[in-house]
N, C-alpha and C. Protein backbone atom coordinates (compact mmCIF):
# COMPACT_ATOMS: atom_id res chain seq x y z
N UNK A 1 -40.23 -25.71 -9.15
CA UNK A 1 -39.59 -25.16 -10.36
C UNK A 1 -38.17 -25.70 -10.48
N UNK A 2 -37.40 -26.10 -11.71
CA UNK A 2 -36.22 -26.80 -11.62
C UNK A 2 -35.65 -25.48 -12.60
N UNK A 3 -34.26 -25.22 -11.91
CA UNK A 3 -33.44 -24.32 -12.68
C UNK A 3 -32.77 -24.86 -13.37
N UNK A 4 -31.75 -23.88 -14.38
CA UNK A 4 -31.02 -24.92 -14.76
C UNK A 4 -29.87 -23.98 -15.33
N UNK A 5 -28.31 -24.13 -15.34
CA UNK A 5 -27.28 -23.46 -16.10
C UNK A 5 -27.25 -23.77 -17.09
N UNK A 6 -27.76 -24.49 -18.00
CA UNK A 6 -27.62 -24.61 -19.26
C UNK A 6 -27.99 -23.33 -19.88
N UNK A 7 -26.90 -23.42 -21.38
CA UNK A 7 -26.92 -22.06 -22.20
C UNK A 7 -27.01 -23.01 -23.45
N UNK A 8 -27.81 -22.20 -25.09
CA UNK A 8 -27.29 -22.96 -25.94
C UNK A 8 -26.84 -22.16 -26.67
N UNK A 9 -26.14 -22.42 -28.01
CA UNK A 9 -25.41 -21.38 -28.72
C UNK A 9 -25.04 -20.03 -28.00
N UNK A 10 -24.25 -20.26 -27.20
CA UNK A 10 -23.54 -19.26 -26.38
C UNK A 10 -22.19 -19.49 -26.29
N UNK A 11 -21.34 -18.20 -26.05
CA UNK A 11 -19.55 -18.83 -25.62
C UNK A 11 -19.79 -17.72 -24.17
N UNK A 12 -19.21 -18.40 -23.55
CA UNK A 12 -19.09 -17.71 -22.19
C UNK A 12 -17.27 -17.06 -22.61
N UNK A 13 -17.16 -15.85 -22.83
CA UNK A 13 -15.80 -15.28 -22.75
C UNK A 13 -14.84 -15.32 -21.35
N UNK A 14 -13.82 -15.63 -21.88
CA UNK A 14 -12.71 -15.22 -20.03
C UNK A 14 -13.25 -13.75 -19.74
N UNK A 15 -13.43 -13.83 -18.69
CA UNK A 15 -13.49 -12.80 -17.58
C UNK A 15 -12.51 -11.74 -18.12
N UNK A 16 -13.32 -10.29 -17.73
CA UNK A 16 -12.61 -8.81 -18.04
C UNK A 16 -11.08 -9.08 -17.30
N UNK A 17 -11.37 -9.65 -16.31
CA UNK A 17 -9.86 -9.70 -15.34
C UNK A 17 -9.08 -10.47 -15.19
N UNK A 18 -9.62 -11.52 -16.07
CA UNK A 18 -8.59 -13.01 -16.30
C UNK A 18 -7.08 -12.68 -16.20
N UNK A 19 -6.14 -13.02 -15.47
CA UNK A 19 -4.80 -12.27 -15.39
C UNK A 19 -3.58 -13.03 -16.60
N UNK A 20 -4.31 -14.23 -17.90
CA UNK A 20 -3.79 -14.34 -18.89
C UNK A 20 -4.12 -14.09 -19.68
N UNK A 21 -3.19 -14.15 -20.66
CA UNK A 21 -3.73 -13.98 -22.44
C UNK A 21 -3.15 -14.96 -23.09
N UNK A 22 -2.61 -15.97 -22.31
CA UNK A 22 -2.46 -17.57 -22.64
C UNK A 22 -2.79 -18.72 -21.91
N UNK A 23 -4.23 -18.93 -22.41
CA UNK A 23 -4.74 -20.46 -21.64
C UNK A 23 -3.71 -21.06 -21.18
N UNK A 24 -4.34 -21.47 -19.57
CA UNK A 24 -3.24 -22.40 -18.57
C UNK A 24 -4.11 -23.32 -18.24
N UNK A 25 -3.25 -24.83 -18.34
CA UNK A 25 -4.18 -25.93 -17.66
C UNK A 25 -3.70 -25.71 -16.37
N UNK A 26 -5.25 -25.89 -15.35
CA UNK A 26 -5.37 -25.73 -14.07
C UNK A 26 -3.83 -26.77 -13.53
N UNK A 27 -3.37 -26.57 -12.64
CA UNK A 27 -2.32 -27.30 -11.77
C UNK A 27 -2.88 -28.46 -11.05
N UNK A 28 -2.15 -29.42 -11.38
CA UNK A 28 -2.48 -30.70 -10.64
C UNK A 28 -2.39 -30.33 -9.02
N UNK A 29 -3.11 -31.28 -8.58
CA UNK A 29 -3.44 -31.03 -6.94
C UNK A 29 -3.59 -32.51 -6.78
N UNK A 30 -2.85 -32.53 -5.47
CA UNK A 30 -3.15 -33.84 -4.59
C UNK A 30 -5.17 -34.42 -5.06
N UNK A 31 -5.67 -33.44 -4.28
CA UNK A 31 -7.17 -32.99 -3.97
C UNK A 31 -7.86 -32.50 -5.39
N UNK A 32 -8.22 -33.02 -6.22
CA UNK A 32 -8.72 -32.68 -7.18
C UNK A 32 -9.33 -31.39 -6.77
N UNK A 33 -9.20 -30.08 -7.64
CA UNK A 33 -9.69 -28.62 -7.18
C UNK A 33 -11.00 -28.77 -8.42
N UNK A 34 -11.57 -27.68 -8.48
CA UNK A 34 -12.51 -27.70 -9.34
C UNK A 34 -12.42 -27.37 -10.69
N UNK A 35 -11.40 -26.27 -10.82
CA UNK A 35 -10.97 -25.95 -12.19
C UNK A 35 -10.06 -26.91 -12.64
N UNK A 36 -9.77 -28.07 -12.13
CA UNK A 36 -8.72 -29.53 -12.49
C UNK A 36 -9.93 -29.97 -12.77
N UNK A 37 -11.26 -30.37 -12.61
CA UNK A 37 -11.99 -31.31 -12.36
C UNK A 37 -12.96 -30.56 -14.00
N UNK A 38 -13.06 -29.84 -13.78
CA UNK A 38 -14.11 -29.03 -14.90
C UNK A 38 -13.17 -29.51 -16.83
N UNK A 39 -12.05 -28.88 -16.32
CA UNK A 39 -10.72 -29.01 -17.05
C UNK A 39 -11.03 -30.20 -17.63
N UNK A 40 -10.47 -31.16 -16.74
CA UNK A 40 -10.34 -32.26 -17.41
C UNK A 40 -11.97 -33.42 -18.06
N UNK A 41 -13.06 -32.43 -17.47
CA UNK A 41 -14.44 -33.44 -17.68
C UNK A 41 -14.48 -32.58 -19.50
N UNK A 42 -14.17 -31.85 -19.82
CA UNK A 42 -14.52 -30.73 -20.95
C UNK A 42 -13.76 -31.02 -21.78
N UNK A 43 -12.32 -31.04 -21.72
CA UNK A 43 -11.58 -31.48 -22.46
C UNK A 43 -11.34 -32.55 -23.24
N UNK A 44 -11.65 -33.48 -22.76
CA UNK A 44 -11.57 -34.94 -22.87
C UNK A 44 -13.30 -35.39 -23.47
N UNK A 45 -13.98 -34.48 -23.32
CA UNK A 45 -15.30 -35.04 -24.04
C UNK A 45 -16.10 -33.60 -24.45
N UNK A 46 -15.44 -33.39 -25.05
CA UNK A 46 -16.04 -31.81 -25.59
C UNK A 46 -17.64 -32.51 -26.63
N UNK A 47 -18.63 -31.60 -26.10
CA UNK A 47 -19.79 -31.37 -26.32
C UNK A 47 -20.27 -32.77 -26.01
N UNK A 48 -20.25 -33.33 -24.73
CA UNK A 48 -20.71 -34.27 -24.38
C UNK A 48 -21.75 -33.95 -23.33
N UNK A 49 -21.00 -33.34 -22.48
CA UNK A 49 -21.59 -33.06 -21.51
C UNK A 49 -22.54 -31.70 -21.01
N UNK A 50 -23.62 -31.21 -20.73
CA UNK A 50 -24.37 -29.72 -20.35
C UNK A 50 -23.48 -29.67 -19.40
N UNK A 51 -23.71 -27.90 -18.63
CA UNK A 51 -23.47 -27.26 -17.87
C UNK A 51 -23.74 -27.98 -16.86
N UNK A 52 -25.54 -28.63 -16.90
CA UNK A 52 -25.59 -28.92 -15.55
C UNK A 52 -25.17 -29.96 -15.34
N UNK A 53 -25.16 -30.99 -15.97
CA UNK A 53 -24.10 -31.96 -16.04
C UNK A 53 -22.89 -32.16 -15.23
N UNK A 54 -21.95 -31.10 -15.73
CA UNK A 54 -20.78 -30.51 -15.08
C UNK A 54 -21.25 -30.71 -13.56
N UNK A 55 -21.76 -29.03 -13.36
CA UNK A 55 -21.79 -28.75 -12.27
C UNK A 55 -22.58 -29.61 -11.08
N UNK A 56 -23.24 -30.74 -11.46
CA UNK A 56 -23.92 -31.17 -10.72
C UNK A 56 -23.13 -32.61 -10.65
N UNK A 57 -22.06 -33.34 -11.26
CA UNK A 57 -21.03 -33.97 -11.05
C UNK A 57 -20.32 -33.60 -9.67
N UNK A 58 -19.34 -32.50 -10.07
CA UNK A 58 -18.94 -31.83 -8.94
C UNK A 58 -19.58 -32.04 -7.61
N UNK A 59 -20.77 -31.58 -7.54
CA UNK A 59 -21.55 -31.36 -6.53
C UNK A 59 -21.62 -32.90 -5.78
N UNK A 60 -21.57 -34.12 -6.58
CA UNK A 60 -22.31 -35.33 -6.03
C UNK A 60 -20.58 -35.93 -5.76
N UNK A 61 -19.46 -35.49 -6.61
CA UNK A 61 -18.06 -35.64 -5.88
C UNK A 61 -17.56 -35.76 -4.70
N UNK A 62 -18.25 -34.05 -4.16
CA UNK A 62 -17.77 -33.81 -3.07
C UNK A 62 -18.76 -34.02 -2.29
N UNK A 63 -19.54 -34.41 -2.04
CA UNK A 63 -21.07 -35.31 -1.44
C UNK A 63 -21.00 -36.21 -1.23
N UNK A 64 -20.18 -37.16 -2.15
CA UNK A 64 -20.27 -38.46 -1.75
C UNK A 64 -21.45 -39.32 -2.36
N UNK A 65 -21.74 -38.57 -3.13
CA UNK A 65 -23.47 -38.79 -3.79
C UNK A 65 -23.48 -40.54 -4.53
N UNK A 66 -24.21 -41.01 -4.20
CA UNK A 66 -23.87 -42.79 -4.64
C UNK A 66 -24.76 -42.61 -5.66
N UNK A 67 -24.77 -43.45 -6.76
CA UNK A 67 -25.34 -43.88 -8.16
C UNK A 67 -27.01 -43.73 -7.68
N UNK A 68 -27.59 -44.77 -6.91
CA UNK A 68 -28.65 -44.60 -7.02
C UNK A 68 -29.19 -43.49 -5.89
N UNK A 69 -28.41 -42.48 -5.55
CA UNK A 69 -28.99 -41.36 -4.42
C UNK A 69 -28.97 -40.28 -6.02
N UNK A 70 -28.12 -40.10 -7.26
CA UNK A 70 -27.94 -39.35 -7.88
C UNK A 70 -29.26 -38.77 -8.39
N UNK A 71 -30.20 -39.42 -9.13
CA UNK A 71 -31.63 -39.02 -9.74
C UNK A 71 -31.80 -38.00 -8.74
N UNK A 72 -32.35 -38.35 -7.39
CA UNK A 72 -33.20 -37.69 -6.45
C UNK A 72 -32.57 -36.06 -6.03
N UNK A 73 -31.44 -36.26 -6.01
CA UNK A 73 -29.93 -35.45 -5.27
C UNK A 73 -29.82 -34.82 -6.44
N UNK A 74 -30.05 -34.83 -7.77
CA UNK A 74 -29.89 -33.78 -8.79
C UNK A 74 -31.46 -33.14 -9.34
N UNK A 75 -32.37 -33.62 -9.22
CA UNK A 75 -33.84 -32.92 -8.20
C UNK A 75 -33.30 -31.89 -7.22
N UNK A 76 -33.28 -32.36 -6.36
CA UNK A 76 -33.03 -31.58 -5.13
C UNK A 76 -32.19 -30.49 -5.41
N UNK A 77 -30.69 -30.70 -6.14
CA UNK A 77 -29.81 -29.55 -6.32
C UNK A 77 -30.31 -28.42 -7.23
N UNK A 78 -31.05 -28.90 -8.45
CA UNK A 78 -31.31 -28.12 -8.98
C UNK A 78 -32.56 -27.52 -8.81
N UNK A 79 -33.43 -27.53 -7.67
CA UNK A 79 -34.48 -27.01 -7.23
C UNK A 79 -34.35 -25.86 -7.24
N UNK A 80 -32.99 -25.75 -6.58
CA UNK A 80 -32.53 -23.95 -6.07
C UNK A 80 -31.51 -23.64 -7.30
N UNK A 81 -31.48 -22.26 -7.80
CA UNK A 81 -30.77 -21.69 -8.35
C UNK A 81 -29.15 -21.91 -8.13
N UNK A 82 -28.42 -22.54 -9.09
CA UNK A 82 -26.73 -22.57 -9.28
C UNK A 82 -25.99 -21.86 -10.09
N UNK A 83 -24.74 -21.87 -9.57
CA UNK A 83 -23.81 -20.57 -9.92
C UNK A 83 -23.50 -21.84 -11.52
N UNK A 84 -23.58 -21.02 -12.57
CA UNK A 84 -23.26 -21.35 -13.96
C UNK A 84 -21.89 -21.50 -14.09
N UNK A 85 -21.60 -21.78 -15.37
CA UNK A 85 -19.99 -21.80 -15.86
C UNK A 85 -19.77 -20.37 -16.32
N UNK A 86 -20.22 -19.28 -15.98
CA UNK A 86 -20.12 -18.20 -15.72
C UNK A 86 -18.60 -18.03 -14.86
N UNK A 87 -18.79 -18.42 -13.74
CA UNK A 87 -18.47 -18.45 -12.53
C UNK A 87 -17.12 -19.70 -12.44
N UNK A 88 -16.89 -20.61 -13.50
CA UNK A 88 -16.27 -21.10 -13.40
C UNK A 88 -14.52 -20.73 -13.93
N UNK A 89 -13.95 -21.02 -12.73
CA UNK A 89 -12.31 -20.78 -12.70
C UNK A 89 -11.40 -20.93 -13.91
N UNK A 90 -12.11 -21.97 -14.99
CA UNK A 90 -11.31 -21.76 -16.26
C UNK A 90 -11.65 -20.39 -17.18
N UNK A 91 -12.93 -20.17 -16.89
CA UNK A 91 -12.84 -18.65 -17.40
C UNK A 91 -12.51 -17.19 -17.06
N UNK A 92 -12.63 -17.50 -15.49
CA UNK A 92 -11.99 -16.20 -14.71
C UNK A 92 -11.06 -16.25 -14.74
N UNK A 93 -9.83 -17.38 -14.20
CA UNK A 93 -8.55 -17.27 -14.09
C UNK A 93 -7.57 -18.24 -15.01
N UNK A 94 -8.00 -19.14 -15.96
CA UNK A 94 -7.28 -19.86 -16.71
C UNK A 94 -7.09 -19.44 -18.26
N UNK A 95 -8.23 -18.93 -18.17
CA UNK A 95 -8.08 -18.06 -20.30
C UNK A 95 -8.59 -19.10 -21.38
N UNK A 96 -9.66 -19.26 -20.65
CA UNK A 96 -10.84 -20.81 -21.91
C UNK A 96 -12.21 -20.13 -21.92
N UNK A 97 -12.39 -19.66 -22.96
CA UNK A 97 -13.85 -20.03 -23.00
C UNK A 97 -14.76 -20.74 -23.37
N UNK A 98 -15.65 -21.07 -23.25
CA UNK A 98 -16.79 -22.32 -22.72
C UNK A 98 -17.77 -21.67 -23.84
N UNK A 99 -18.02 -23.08 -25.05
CA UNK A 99 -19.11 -22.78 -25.87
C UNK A 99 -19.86 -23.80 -25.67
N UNK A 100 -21.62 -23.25 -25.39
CA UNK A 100 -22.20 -24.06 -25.38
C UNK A 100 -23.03 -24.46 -26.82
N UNK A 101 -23.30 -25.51 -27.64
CA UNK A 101 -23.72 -25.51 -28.63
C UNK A 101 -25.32 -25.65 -28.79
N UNK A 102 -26.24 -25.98 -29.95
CA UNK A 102 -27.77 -26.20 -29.87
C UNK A 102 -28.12 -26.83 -29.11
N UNK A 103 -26.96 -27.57 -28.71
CA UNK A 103 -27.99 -28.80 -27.62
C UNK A 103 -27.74 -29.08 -26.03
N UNK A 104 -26.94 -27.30 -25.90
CA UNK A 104 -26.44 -27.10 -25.00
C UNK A 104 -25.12 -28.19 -24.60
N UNK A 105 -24.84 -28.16 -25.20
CA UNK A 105 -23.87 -29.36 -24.57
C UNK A 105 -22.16 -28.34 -24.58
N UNK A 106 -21.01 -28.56 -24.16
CA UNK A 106 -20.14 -27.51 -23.67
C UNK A 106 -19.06 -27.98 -24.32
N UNK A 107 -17.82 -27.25 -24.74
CA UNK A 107 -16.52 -27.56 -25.10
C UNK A 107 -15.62 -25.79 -24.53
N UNK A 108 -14.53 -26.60 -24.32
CA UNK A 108 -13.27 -25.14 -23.84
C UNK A 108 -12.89 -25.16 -24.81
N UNK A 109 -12.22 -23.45 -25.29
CA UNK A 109 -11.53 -23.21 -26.09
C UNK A 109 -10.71 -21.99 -25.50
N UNK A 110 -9.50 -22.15 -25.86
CA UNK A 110 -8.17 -21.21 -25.04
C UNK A 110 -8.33 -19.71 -25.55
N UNK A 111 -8.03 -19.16 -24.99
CA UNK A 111 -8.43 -17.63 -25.64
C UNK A 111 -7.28 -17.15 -26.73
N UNK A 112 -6.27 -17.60 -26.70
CA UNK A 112 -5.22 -17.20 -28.04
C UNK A 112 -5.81 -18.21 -29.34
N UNK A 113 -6.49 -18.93 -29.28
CA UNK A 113 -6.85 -20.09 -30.35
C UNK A 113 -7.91 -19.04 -31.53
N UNK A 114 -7.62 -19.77 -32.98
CA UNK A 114 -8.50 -18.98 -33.84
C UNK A 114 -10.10 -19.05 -33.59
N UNK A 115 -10.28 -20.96 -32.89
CA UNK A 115 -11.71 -21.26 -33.15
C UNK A 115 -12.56 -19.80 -31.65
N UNK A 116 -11.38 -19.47 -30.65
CA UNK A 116 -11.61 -18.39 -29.66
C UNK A 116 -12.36 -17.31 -30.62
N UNK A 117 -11.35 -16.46 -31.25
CA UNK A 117 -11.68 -15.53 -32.15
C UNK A 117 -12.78 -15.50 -32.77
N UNK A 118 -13.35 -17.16 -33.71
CA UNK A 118 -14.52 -17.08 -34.14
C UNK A 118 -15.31 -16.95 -34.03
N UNK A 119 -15.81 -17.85 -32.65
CA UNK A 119 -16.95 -17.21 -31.74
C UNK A 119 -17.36 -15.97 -31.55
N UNK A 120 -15.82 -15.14 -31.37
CA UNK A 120 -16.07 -13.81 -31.16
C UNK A 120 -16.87 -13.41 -32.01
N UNK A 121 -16.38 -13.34 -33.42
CA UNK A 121 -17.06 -13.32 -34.34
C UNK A 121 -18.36 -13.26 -35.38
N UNK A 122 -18.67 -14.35 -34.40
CA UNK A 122 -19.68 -15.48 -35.36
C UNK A 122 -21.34 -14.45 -34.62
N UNK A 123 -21.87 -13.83 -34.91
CA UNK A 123 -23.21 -13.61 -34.90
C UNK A 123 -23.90 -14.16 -34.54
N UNK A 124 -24.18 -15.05 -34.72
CA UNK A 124 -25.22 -16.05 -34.54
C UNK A 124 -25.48 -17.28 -33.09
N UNK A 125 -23.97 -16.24 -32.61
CA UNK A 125 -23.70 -17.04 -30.92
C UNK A 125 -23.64 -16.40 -30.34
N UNK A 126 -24.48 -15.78 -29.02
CA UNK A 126 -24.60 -15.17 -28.42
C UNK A 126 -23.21 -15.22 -27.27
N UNK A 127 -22.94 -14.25 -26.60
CA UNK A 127 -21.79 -13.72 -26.10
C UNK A 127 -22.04 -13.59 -24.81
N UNK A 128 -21.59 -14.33 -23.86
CA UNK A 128 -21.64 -13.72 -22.38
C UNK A 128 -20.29 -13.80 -21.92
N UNK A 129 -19.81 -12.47 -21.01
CA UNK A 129 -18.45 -12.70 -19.92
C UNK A 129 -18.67 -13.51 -19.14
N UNK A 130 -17.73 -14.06 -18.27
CA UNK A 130 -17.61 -15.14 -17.81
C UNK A 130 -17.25 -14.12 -16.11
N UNK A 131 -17.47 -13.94 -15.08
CA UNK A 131 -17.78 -13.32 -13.98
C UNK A 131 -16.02 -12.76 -13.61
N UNK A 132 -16.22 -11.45 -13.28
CA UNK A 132 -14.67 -10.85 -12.28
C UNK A 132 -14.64 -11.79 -11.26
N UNK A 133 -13.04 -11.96 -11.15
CA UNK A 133 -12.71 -12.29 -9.84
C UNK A 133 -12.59 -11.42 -9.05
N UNK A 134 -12.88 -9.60 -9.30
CA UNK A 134 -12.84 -8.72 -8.42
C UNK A 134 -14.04 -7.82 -8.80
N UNK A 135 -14.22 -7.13 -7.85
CA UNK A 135 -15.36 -6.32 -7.83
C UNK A 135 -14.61 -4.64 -8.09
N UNK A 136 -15.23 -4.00 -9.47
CA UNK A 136 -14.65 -2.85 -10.23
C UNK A 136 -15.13 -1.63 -9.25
């Protein structure tokens, strides 16, 4: 069975506990961190890329994963169940939320921004929080 984080017409909202109410770009790091790495793959190519996309980049980053090990190695990862952009640090702790569109494909949007609001809005896009960084 292959899982998969993809969402479509969805906005993943910042987290109940997000500690802004003004989108922050993640802080540069020596070590590329993950919310630098998510940040900058989203930004720079909004609705290019799926969820799993994303997350399975990441994964072959810090793996070491070579071009032709990738096919097999993104089989394999997604065999087992992965933590979504739910879970990801620009929505818990940076203040972006993550819309995925029909074709699942992803773009950030800052939570003070109008196109934020619209989503809120908009009916026809389903609404998920984006995970606490603490347990209530």
């Amino acid at each position: 069975m292959k899982h998969t984080t993809n969402y479509t017409d969805t906005f993943i909202e910042a987290a109940e506990d997000c500690p802004v109410s003004k989108a922050q770009v993640p802080p540069e790091k020596e070590v590329k961190t993950l919310a630098g790495y998510q940040y900058e793959k989203i930004i720079k190519n909004p609705y290019v890329f799926s969820s799993d996309d994303i997350i399975f980049e990441w994964f072959a980053i810090k793996n070491d994963v070579t071009e032709t090990e990738k096919q097999e190695e993104r089989e394999k990862f997604f065999s087992k169940g992965q933590a979504c952009l739910r879970a990801s640090p620009l929505a818990k702790r940076y203040g972006f939320g993550l819309h995925h569109n029909s074709e699942g494909k992803v773009a950030l949007y800052p939570v003070e921004s109008e196109e934020y609001q619209k989503f809120l809005e908009n009916s026809s896009v389903a609404k998920v929080k984006a995970m606490r960084s603490k347990r209530k």
